[in-house]
N, C-alpha and C. Protein backbone atom coordinates (compact mmCIF):
# COMPACT_ATOMS: atom_id res chain seq x y z
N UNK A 1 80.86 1.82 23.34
CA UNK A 1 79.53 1.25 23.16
C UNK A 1 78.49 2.36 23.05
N UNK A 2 78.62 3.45 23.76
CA UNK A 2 77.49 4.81 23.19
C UNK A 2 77.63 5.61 22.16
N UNK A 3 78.98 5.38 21.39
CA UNK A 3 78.60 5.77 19.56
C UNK A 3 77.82 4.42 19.33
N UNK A 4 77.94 3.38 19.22
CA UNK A 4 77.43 2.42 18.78
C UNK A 4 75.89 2.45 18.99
N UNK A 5 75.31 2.50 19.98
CA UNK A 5 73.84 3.00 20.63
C UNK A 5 73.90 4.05 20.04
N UNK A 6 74.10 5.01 19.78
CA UNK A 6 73.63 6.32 19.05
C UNK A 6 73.59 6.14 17.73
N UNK A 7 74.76 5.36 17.03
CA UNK A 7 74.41 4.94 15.66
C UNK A 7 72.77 4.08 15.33
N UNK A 8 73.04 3.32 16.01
CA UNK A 8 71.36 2.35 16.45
C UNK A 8 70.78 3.25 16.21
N UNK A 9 70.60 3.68 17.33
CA UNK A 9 69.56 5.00 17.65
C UNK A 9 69.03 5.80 16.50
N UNK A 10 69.89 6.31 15.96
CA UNK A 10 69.91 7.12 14.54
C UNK A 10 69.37 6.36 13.26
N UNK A 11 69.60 5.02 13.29
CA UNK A 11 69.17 3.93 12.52
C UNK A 11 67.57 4.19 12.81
N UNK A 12 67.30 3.84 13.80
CA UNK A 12 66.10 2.64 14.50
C UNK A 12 64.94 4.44 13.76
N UNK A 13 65.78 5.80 14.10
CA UNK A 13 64.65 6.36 14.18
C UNK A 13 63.67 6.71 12.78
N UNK A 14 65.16 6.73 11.98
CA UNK A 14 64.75 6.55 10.07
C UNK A 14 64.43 5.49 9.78
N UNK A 15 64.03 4.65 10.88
CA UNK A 15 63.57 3.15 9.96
C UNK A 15 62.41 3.09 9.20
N UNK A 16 61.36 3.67 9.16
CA UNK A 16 59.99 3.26 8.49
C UNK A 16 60.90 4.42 7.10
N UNK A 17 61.49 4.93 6.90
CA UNK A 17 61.95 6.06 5.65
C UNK A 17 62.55 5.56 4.80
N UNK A 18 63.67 5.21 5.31
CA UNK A 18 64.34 3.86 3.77
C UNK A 18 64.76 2.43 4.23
N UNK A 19 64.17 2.40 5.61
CA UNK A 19 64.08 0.73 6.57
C UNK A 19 65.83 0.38 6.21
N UNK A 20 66.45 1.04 7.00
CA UNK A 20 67.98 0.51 7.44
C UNK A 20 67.87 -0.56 7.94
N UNK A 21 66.62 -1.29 8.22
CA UNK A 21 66.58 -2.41 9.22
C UNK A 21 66.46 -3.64 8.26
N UNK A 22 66.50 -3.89 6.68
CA UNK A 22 66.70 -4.34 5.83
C UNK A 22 68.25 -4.41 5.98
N UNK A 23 68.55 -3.48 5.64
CA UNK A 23 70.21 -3.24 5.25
C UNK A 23 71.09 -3.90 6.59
N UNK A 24 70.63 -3.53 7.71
CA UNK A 24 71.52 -4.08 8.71
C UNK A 24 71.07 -5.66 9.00
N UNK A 25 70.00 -6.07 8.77
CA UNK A 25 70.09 -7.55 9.18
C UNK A 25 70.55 -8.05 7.48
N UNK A 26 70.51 -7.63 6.85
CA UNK A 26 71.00 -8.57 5.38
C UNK A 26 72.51 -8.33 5.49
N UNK A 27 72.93 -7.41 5.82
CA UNK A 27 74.69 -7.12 6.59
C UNK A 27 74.80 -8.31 7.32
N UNK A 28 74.50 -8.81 8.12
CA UNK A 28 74.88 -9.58 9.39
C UNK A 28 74.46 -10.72 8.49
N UNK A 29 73.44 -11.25 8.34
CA UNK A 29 72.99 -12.71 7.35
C UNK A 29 74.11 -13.08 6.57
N UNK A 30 74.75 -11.79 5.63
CA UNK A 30 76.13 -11.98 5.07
C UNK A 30 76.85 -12.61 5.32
N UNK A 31 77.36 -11.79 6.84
CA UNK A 31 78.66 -11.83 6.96
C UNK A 31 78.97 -13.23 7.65
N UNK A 32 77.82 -13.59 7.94
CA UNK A 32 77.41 -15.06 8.91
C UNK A 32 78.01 -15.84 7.58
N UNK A 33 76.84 -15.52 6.55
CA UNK A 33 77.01 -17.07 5.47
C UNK A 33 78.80 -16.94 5.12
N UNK A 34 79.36 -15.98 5.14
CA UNK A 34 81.01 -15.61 4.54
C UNK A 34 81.88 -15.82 5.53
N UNK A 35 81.52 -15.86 7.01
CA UNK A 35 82.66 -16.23 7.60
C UNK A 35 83.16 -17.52 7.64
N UNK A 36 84.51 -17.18 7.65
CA UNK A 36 85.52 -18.29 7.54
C UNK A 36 85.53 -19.13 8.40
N UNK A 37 85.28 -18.79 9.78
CA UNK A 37 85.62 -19.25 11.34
C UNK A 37 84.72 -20.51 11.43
N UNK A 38 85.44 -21.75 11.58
CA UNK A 38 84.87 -23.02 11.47
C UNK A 38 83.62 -23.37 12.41
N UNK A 39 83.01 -24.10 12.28
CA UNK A 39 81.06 -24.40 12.95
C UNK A 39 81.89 -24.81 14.49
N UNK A 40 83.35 -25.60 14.81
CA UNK A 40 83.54 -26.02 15.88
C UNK A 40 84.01 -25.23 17.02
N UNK A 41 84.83 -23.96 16.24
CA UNK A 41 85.09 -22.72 16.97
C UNK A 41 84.23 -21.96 17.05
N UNK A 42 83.21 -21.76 16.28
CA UNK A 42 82.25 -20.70 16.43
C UNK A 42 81.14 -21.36 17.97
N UNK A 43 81.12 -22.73 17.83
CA UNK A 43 80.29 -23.20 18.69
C UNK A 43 80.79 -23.92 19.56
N UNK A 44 82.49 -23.71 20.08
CA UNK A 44 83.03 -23.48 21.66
C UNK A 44 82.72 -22.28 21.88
N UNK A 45 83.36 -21.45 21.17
CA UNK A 45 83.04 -19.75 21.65
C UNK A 45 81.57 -19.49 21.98
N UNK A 46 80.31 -19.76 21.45
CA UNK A 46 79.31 -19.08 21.90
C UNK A 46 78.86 -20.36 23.60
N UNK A 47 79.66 -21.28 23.66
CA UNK A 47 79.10 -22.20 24.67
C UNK A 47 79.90 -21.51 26.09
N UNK A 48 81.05 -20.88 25.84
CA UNK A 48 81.58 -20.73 26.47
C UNK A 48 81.47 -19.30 27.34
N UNK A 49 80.98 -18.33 25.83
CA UNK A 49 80.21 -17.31 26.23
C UNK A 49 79.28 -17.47 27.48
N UNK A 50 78.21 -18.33 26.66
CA UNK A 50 77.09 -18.42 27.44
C UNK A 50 77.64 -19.13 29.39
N UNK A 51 78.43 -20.00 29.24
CA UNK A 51 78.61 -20.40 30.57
C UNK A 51 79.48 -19.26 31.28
N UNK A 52 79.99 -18.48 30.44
CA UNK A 52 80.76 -17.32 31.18
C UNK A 52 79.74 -16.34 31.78
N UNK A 53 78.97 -16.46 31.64
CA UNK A 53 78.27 -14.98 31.49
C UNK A 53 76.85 -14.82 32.67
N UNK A 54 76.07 -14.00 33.13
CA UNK A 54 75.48 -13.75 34.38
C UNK A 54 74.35 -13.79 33.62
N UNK A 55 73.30 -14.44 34.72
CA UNK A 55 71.88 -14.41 33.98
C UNK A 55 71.42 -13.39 33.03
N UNK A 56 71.76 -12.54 33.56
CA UNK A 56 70.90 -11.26 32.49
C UNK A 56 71.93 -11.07 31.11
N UNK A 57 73.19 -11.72 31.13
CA UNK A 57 73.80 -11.69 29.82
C UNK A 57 73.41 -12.96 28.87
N UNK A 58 72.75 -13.86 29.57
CA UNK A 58 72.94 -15.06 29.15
C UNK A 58 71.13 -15.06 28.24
N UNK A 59 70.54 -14.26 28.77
CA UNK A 59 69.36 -13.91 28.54
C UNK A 59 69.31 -12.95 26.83
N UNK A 60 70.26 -12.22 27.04
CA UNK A 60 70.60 -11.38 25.92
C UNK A 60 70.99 -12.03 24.96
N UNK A 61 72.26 -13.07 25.14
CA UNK A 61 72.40 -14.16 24.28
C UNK A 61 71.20 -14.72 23.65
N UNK A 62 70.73 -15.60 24.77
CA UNK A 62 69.57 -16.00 24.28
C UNK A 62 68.32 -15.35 23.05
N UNK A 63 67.85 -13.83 23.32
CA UNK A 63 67.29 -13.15 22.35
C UNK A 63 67.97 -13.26 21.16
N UNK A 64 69.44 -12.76 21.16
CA UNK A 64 70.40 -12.65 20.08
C UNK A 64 69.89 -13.94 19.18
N UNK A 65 70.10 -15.23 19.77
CA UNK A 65 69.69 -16.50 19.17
C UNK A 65 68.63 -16.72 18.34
N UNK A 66 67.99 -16.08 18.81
CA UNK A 66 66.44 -16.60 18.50
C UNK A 66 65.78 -15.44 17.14
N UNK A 67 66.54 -14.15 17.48
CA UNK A 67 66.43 -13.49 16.25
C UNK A 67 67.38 -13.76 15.08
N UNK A 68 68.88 -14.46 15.56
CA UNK A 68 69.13 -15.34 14.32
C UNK A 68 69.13 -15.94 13.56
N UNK A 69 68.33 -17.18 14.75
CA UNK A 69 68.26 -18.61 14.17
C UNK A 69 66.79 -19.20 14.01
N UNK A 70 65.76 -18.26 15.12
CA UNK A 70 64.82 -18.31 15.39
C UNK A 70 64.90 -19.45 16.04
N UNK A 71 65.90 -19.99 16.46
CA UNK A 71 65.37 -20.86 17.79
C UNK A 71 66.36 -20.28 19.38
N UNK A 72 65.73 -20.63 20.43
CA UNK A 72 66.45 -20.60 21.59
C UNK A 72 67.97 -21.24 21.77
N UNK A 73 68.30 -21.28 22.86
CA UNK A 73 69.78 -21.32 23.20
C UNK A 73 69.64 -23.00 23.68
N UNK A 74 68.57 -23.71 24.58
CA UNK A 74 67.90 -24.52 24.68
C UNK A 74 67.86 -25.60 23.60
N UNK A 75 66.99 -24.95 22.78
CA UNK A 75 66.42 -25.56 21.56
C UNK A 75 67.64 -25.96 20.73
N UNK A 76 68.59 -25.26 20.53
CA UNK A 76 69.39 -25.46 19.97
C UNK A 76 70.42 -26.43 20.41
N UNK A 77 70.67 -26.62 21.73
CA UNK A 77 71.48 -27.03 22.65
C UNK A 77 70.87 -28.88 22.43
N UNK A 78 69.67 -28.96 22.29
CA UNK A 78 68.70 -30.15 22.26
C UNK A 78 69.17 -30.79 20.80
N UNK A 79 69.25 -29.47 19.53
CA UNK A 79 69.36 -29.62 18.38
C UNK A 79 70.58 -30.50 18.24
N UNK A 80 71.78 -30.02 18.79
CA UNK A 80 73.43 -29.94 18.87
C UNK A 80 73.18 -31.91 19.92
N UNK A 81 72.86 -32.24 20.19
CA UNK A 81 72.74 -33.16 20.85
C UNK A 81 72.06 -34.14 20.36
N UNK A 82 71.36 -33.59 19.95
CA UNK A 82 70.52 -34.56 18.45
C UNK A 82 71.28 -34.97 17.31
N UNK A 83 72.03 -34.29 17.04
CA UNK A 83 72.69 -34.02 15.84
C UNK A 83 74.23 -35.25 16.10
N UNK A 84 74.61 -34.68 17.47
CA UNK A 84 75.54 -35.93 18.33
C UNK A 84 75.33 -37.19 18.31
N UNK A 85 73.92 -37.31 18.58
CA UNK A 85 73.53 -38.87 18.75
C UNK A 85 73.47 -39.30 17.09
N UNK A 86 72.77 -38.91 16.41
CA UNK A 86 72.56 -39.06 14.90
C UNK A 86 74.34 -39.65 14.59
N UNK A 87 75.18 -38.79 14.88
CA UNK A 87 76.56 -39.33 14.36
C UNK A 87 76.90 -40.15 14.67
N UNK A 88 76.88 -40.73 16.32
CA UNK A 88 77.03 -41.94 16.58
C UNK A 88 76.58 -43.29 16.67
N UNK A 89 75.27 -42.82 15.85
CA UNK A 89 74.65 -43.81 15.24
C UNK A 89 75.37 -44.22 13.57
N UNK A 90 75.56 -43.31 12.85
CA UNK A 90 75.96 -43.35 11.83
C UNK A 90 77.43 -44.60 12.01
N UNK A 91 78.23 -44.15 13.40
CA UNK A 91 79.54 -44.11 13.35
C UNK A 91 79.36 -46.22 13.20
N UNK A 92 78.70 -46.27 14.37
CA UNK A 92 77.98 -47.32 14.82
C UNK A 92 77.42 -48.67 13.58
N UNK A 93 77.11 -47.87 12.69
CA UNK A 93 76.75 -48.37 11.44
C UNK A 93 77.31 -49.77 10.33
């Protein structure tokens, strides 16, 4: 993890010069829209994360979220539940 922080590091400090900070979030936006890994595994794994994990990780998550998705872990959690009821209304139909 401290090559990784030093790579950052090295990033973050040339950023106003050719803004790597373009290049690395359009990297990640990518690789998001291209992965294969289905919406139901991707979203046990981050639930499970989050219940695994100690306030101050769960907090980090949380940021992570919100610079993704721009919403909270919360918000989203409300979203995902919304989205639940909506189906079983549909199902209901």
């Amino acid at each position: 993890m401290d090559e990784l922080k030093c790579r950052l590091n090295e990033m973050i400090e040339d950023w106003y010069e050719d803004d790597p900070g373009d290049a690395f979030g359009s990297v990640i936006l990518r690789e998001i829209e291209t992965d294969d890994e289905s919406p139901a595994r991707i979203g046990r794994h981050l639930a499970n994360l989050v219940m695994d994990s100690s306030d101050e990780q769960a907090k980090a998550i949380d940021e992570a979220m919100i610079i993704l998705t721009g919403w909270s872990l919360s918000t989203l959690v409300n979203k995902a539940e919304e989205y639940l009821a909506e189906q079983d209304e549909t199902l209901d139909d």
